[in-house]
Protein backbone atom coordinates (compact mmCIF):
# COMPACT_ATOMS: atom_id res chain seq x y z
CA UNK A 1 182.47 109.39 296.82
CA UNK A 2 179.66 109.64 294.94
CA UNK A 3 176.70 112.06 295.27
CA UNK A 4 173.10 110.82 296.20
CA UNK A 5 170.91 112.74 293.56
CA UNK A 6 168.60 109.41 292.42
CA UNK A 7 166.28 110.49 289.36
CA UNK A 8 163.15 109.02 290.87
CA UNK A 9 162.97 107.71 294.25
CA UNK A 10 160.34 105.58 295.51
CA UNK A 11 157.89 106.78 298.32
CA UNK A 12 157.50 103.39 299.34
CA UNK A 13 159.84 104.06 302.81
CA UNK A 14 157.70 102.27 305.41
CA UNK A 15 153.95 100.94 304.83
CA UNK A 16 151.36 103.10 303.05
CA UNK A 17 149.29 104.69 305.35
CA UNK A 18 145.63 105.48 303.54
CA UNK A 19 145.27 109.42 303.30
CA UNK A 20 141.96 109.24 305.56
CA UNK A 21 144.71 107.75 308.07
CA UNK A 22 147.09 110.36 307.50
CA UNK A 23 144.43 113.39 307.57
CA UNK A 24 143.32 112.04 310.93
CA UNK A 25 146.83 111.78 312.37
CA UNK A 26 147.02 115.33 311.63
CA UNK A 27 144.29 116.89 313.03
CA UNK A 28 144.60 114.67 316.80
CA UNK A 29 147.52 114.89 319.00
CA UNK A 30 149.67 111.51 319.22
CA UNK A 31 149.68 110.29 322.93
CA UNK A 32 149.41 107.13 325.23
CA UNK A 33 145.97 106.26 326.20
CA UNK A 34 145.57 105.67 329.56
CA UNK A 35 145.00 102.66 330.97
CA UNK A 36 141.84 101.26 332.22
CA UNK A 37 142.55 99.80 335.99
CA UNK A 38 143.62 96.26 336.15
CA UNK A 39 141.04 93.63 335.28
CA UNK A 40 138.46 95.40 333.35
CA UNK A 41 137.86 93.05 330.21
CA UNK A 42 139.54 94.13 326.83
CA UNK A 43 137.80 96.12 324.47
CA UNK A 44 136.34 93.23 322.41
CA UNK A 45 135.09 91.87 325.41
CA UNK A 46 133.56 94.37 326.63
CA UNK A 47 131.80 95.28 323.59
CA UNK A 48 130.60 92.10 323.03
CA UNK A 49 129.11 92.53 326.36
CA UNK A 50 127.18 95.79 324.90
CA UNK A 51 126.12 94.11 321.97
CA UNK A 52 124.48 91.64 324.44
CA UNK A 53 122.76 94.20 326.30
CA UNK A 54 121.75 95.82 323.06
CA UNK A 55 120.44 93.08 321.15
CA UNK A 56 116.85 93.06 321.20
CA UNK A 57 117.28 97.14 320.03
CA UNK A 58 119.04 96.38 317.28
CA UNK A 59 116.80 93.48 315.80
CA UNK A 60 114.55 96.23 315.75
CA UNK A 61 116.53 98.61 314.47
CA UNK A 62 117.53 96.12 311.45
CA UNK A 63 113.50 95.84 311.17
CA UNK A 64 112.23 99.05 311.45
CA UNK A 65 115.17 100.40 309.13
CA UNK A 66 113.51 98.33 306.13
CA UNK A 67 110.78 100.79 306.08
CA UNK A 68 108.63 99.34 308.64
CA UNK A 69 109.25 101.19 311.15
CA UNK A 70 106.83 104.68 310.95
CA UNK A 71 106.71 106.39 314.52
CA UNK A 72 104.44 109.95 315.13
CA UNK A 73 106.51 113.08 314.58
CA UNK A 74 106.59 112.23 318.94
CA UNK A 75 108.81 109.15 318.39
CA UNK A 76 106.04 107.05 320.34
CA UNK A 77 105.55 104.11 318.05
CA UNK A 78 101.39 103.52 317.03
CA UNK A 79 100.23 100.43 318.68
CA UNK A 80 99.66 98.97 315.40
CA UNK A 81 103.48 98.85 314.77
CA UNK A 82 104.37 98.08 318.03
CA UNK A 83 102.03 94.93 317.28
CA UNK A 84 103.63 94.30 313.78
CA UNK A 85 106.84 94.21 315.37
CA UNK A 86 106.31 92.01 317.89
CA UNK A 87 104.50 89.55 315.55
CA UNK A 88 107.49 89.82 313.16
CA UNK A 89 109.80 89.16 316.16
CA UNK A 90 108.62 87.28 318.66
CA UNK A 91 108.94 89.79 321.38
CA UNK A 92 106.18 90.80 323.71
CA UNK A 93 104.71 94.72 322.91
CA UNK A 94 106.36 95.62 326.17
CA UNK A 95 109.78 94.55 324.59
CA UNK A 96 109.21 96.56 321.35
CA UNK A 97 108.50 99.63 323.13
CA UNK A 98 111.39 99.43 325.09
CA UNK A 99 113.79 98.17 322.82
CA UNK A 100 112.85 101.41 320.62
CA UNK A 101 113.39 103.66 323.13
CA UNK A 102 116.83 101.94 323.37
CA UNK A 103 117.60 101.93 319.94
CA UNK A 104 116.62 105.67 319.39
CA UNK A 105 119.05 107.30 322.66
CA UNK A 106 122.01 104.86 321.70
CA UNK A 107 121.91 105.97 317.75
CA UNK A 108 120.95 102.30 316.85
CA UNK A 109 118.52 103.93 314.22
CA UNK A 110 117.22 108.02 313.37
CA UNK A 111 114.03 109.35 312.65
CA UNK A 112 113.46 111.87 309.53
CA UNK A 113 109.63 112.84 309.50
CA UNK A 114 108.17 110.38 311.47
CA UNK A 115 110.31 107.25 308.92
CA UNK A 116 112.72 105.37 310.98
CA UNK A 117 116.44 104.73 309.18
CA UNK A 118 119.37 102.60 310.29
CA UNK A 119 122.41 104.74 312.80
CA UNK A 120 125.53 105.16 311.09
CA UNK A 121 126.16 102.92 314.42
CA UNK A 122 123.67 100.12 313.38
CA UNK A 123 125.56 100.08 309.70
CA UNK A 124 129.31 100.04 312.20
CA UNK A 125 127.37 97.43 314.54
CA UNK A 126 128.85 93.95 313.55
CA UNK A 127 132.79 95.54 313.29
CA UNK A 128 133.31 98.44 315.16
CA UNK A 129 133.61 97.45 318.74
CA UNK A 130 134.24 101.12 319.80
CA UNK A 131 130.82 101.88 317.90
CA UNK A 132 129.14 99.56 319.72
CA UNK A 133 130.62 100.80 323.09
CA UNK A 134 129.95 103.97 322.71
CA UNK A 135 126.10 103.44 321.81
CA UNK A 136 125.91 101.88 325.17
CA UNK A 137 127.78 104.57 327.15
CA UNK A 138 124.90 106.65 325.38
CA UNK A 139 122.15 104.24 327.18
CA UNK A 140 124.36 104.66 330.17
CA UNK A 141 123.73 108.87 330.41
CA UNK A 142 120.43 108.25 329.73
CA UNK A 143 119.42 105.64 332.34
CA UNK A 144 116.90 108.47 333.70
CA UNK A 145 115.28 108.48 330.23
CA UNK A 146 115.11 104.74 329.27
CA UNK A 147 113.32 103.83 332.85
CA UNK A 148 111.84 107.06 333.91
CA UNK A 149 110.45 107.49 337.67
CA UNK A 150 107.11 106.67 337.82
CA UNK A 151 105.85 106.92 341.41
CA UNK A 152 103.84 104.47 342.64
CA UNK A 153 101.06 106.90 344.41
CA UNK A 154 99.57 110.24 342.68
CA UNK A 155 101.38 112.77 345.23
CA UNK A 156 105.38 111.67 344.06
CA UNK A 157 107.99 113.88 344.93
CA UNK A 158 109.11 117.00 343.94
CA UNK A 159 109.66 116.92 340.31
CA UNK A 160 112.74 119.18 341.05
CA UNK A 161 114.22 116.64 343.81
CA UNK A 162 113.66 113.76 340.97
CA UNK A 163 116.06 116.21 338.74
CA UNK A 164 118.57 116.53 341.77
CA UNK A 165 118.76 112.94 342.34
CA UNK A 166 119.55 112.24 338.38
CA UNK A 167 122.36 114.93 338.96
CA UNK A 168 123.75 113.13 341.99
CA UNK A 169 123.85 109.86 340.47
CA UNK A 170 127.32 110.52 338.39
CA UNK A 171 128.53 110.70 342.28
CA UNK A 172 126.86 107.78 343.71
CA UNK A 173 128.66 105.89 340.26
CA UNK A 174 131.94 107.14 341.24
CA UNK A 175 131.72 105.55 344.21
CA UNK A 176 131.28 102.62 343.37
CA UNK A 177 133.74 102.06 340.87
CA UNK A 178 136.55 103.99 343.58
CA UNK A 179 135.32 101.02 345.91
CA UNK A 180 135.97 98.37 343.30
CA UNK A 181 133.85 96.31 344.95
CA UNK A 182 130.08 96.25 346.74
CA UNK A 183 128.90 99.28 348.16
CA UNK A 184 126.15 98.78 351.04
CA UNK A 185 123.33 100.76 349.82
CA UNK A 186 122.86 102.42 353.08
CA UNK A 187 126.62 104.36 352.18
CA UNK A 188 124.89 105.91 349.22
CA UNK A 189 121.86 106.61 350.25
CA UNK A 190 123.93 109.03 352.53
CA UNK A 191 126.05 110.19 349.68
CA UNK A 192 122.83 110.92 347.86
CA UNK A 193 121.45 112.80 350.99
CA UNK A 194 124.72 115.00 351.38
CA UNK A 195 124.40 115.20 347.53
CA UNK A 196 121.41 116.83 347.16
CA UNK A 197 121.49 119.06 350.39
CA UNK A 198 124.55 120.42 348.52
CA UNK A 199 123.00 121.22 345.20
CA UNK A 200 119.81 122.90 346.89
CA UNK A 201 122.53 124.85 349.31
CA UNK A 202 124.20 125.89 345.91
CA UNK A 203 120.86 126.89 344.32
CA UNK A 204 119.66 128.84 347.32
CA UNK A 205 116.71 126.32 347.37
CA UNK A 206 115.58 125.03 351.33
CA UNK A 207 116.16 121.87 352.19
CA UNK A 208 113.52 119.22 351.42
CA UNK A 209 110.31 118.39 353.77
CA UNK A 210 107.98 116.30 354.34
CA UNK A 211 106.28 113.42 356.45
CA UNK A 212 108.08 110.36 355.19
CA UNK A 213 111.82 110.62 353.12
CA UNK A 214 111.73 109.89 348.86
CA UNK A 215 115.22 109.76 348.60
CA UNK A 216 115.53 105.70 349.60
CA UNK A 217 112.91 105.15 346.98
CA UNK A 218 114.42 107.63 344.80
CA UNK A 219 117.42 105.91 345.33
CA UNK A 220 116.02 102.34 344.63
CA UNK A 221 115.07 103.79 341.40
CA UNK A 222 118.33 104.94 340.41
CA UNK A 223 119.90 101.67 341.29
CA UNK A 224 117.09 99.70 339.45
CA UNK A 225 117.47 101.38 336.24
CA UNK A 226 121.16 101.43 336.10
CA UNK A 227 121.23 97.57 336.58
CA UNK A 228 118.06 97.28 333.86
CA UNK A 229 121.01 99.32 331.33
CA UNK A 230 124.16 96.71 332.56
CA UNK A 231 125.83 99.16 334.61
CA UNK A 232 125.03 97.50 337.93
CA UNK A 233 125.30 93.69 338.39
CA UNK A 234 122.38 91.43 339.28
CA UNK A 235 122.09 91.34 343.18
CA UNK A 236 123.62 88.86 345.21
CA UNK A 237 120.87 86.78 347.24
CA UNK A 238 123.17 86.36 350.13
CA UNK A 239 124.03 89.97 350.33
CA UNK A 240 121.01 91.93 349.02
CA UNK A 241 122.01 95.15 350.85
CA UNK A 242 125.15 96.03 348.44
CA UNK A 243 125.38 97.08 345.02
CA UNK A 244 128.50 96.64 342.55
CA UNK A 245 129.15 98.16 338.82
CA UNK A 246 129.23 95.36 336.21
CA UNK A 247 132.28 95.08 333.94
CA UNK A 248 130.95 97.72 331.61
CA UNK A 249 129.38 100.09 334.16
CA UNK A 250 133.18 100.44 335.92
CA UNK A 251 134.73 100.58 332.20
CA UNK A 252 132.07 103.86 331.50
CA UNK A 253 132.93 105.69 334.80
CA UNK A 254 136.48 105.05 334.65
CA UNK A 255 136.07 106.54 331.07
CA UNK A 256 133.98 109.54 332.18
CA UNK A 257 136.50 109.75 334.98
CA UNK A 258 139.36 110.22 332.48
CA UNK A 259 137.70 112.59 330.86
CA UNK A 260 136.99 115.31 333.48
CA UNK A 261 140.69 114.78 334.34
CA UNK A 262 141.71 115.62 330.53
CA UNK A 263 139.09 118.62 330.35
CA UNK A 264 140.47 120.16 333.71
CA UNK A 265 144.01 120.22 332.51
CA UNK A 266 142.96 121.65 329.61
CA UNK A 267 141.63 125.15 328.24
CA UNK A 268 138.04 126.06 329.26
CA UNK A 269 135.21 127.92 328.57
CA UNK A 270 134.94 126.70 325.05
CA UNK A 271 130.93 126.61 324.86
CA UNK A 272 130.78 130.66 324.47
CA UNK A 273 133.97 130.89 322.25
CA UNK A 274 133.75 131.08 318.26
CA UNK A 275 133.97 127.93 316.41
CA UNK A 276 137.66 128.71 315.76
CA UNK A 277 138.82 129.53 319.00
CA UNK A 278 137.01 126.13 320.05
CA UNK A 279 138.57 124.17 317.43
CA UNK A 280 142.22 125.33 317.75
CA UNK A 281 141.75 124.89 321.97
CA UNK A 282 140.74 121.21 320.76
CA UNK A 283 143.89 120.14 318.70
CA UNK A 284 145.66 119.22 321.43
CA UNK A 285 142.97 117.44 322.82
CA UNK A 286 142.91 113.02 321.83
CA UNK A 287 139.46 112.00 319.83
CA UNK A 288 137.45 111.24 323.12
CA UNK A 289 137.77 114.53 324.63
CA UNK A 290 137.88 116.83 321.57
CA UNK A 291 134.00 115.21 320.65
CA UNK A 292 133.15 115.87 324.09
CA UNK A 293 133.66 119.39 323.37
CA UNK A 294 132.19 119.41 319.99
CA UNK A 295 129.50 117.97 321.68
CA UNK A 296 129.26 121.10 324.32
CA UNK A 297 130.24 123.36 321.86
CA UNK A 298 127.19 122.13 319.53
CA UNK A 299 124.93 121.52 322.54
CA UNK A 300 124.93 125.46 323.39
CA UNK A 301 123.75 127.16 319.78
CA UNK A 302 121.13 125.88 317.37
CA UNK A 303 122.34 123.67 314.81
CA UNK A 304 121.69 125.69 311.57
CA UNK A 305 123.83 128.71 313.15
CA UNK A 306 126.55 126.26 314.82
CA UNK A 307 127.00 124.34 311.51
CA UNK A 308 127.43 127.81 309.31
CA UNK A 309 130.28 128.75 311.26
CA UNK A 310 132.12 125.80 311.57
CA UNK A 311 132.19 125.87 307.54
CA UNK A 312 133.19 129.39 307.25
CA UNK A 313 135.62 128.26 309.71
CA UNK A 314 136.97 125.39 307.23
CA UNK A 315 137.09 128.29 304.49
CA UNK A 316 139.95 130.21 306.65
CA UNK A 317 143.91 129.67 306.00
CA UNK A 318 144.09 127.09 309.10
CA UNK A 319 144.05 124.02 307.68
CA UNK A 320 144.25 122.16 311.01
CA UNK A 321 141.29 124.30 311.94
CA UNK A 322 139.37 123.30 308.45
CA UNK A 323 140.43 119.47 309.20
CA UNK A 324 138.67 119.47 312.77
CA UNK A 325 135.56 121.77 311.70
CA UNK A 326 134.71 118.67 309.57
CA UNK A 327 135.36 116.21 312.55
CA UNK A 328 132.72 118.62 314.35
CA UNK A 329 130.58 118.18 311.75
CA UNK A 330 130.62 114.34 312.08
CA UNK A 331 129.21 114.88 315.93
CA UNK A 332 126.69 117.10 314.22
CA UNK A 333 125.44 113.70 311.61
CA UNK A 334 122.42 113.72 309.30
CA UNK A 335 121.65 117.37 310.81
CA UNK A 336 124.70 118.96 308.98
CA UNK A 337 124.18 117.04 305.62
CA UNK A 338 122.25 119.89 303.21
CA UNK A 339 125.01 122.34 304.19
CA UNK A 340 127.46 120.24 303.52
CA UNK A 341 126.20 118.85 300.19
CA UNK A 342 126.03 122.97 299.45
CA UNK A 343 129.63 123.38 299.55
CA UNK A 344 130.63 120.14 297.44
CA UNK A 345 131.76 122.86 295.20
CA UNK A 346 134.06 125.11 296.78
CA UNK A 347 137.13 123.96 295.60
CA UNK A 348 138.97 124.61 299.14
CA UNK A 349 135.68 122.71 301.08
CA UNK A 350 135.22 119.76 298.24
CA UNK A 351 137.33 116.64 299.40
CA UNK A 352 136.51 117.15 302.72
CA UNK A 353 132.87 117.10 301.94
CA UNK A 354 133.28 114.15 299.84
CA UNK A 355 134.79 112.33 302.42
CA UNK A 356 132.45 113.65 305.29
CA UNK A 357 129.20 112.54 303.23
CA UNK A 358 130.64 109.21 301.82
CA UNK A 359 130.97 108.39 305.36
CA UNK A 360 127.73 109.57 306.84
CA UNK A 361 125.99 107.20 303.61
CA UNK A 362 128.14 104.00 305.53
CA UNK A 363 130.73 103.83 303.38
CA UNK A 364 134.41 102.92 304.26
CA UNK A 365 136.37 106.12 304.99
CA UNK A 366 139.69 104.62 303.28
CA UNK A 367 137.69 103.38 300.22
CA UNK A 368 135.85 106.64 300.21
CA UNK A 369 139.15 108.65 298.96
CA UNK A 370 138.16 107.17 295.11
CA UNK A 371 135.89 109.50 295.13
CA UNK A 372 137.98 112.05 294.36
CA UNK A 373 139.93 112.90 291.56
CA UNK A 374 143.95 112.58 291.53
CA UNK A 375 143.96 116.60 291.93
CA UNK A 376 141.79 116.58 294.81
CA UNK A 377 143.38 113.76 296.45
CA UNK A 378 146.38 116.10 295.76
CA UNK A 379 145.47 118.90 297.18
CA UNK A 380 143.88 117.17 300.46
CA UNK A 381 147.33 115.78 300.50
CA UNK A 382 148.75 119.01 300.55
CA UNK A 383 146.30 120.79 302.65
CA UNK A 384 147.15 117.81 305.49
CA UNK A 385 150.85 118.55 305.40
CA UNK A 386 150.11 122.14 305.75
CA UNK A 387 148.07 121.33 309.11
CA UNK A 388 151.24 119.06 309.90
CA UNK A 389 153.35 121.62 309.67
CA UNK A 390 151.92 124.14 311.25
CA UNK A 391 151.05 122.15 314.47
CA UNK A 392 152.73 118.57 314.11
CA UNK A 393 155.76 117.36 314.80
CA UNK A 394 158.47 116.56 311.86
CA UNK A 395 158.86 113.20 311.98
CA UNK A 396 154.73 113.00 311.38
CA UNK A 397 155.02 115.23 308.21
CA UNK A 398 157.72 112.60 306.88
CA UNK A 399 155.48 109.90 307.62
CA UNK A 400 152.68 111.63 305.75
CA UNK A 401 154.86 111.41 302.30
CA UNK A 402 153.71 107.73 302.46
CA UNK A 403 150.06 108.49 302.32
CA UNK A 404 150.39 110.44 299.08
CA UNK A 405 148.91 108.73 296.00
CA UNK A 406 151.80 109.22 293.63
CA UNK A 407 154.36 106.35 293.30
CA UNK A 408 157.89 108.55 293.58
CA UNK A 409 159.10 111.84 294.78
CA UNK A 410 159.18 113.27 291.44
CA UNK A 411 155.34 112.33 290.59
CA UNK A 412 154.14 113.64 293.77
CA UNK A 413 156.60 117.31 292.98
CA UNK A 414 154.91 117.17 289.83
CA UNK A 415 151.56 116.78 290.51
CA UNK A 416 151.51 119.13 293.68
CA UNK A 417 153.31 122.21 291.79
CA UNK A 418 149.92 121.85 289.72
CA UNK A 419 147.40 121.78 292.36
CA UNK A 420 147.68 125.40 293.01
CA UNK A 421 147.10 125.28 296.59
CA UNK A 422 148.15 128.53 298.68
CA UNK A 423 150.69 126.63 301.28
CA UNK A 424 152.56 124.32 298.84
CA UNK A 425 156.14 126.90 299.08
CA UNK A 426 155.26 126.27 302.82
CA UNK A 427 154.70 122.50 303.26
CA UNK A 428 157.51 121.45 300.63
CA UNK A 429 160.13 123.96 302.60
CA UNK A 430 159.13 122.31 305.73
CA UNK A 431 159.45 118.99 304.78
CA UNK A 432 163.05 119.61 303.36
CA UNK A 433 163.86 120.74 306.53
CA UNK A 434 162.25 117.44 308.25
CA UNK A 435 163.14 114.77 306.04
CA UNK A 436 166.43 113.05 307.45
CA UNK A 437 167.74 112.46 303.15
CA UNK A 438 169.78 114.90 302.00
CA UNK A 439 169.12 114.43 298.31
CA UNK A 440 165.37 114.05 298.86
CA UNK A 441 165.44 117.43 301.02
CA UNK A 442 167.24 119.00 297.73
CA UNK A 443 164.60 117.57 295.43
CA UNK A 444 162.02 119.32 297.72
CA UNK A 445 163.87 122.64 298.18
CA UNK A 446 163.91 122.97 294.07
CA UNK A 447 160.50 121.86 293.43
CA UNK A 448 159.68 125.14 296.50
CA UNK A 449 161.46 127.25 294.44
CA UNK A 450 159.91 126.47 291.07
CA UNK A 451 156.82 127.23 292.79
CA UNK A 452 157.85 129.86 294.59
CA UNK A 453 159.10 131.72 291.48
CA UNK A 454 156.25 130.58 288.94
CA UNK A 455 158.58 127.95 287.43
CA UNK A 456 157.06 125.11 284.57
């Protein structure tokens, strides 16, 4: 028998798997997403059911991102733009108004000063489907914004029952997608009643009064502007008294629904923890839910402060924790650009940066890795399999060899012994102990030991 001890063995094992790929994989836990109830529309489908919904905001979006579109530090477009715009595109000055308002709550396009720019979800409109989904879902939470109450005499209701009934509505949703079918309105208009007499009872508040009842009109108004957004469908003539979710509206709650379910079974009170002690409660936590809490996390501190101490946070020895301070970041957007660009470079901070503002300009995440050099694609290489092996599984750090940029085992030992990054003893000992070859394990055990004792 002869031993295995091959002078230069090919990484090549399975497919290449680009290092954004791999850096991803490491930083989000690998797990079966659910599955949305039977008969909801596939994801294509669905989105290009958003994009449908959506369309008339992004034409505008694509024409006021050419530099046309100048809005008051308010975001109220002047009349004389909303007049441009509609000469430009054939759309009434009714539909530009309200086609901005859409684009600017579902990220379709940003304003900086007053000058309107194109979303990083307009430039991921025509091929991310998620993108597109998830600009809706943004329309969706903001129903009460898009087609605010305006009451049709000049005594309306209480401006705090208008605030209760927006609160409800999540409910009233729930509903009707547990239903799966049409609701009679009557049923929610006493869910909404119950609704609200519970949040005054938990806010010590007395119960509403008055001559004549604002919740059915309230309620009317809730209903109307969720089926202006696509969450309701159009009313059937023969049965105007019932209400049922449209394809996407029961897609978003059974989403939303998922979501509380993950958040309850996992840790809590992350809002008034450090950025750390968020971040490592969130590594378990799949991409949906861990933004959610960025979000919540972000959503509680000003964004100058928040932003600070995620990055000294990515300076630490956690390189899990610096991996996901930068996916924080990309919930954060334009607003966490000039810090960013002020750590380009900090050796320990630079690829991630790189990456993180290559893909807030558009670009392609897995092209964006040319930025860097071979050492820095190195030592992001590295730093990944040190947040694999600290919180990943073993058959994952094998996996990651593939997304390494070197063509063999021994270029890849080679060019990480240079690098000179802190956990390389750490990540090569680990993945001799993971990696099921025995003569590749021994390659990796020497090169740990070169390092280890300051070998050439």
């Amino acid at each position: 028998m002869t031993s295995r001890s091959p002078r230069d063995t090919p990484l090549r094992l399975v497919p290449r798997r680009p290092l954004t790929a791999a850096r991803r994989a490491a930083t989000t836990r690998r797990s079966r997403p659910p599955r949305p109830p039977e008969g909801t529309p596939s994801v294509p489908e669905l989105a290009h059911l958003a994009r449908t919904e959506l369309a008339l905001a992004a034409r505008l979006a694509r024409w006021a991102g050419g530099g046309r579109g100048t809005a008051a530090l308010t975001g109220i477009l002047p009349d004389p733009t909303v007049h441009r715009a509609a000469e430009d595109l054939g759309l009434s000055p009714g539909q530009i108004r309200a086609s901005w308002d859409r684009a600017r709550l579902t990220g379709l396009i940003e304003l900086h000063g007053g000058t309107a720019r194109p979303g990083w979800r307009l430039r991921a409109w025509d091929d991310d489907d998620t993108a597109v989904l998830r600009g809706w879902v943004a329309l969706f939470d903001a129903w009460s914004l898009a087609h605010p109450f305006l009451p049709g005499r000049a005594t309306g209701p209480d401006p705090a029952l208008v605030a209760e009934v927006v609160e409800a509505a999540p409910q009233l949703m729930s509903l009707l997608h547990l239903s799966n079918g049409p609701v009679p309105i009557d049923v929610l208009l006493d869910l909404l009643r119950q609704r609200v007499a519970e949040l005054r009872t938990e806010r010590h508040e007395p119960p509403a009064e008055g001559m004549s009842d604002p919740l059915p009109a309230l309620l009317d108004w809730t209903l109307d502007a969720a089926a202006r957004v696509g969450a309701l469908r159009p009313r059937d003539p023969q049965r105007p008294d019932e209400v049922a979710l449209s394809a996407l509206g029961s897609w978003a709650v059974w989403v939303k629904l998922e979501q509380i379910c993950v958040a309850a079974q996992g840790p809590e009170g992350h809002m008034e923890q450090s950025a750390a002690t968020m971040l490592r409660a969130c590594a378990g936590l799949s991409p949906g839910p861990a933004r959610a809490e960025y979000r919540a996390w972000l959503a509680a501190r000003p964004v100058g402060p928040a932003v600070a101490e995620l990055l000294e946070t990515a300076r630490g020895d956690d390189a899990l924790l610096r991996g996901l301070a930068f996916e924080a970041l990309r919930v954060v957007g334009d607003a966490a650009e000039p810090a960013v660009r002020a750590v380009v470079d900090e050796p320990g901070l630079r690829p991630y940066a790189v990456l993180w503002l290559a893909e807030l300009d558009g670009g392609d995440p897995d092209a964006a890795t040319e930025l860097l050099t071979r050492e820095e694609a190195t030592w992001l290489w590295v730093d990944t399999a040190a947040a694999v092996a600290d919180h990943g599984e073993g058959q994952l750090l094998v996996s990651h060899l593939e997304s390494a940029v070197q063509g063999s085992v021994r270029g890849l030992l080679e060019e990480v012994r240079g690098v000179g990054h802190p956990r390389t003893v750490q990540v090569l000992v680990a993945l001799a102990a993971a990696h099921p070859d025995p003569a590749l394990a021994k390659q990796m055990r020497r090169a740990a030991f070169q390092v280890h004792t300051g070998e050439a």
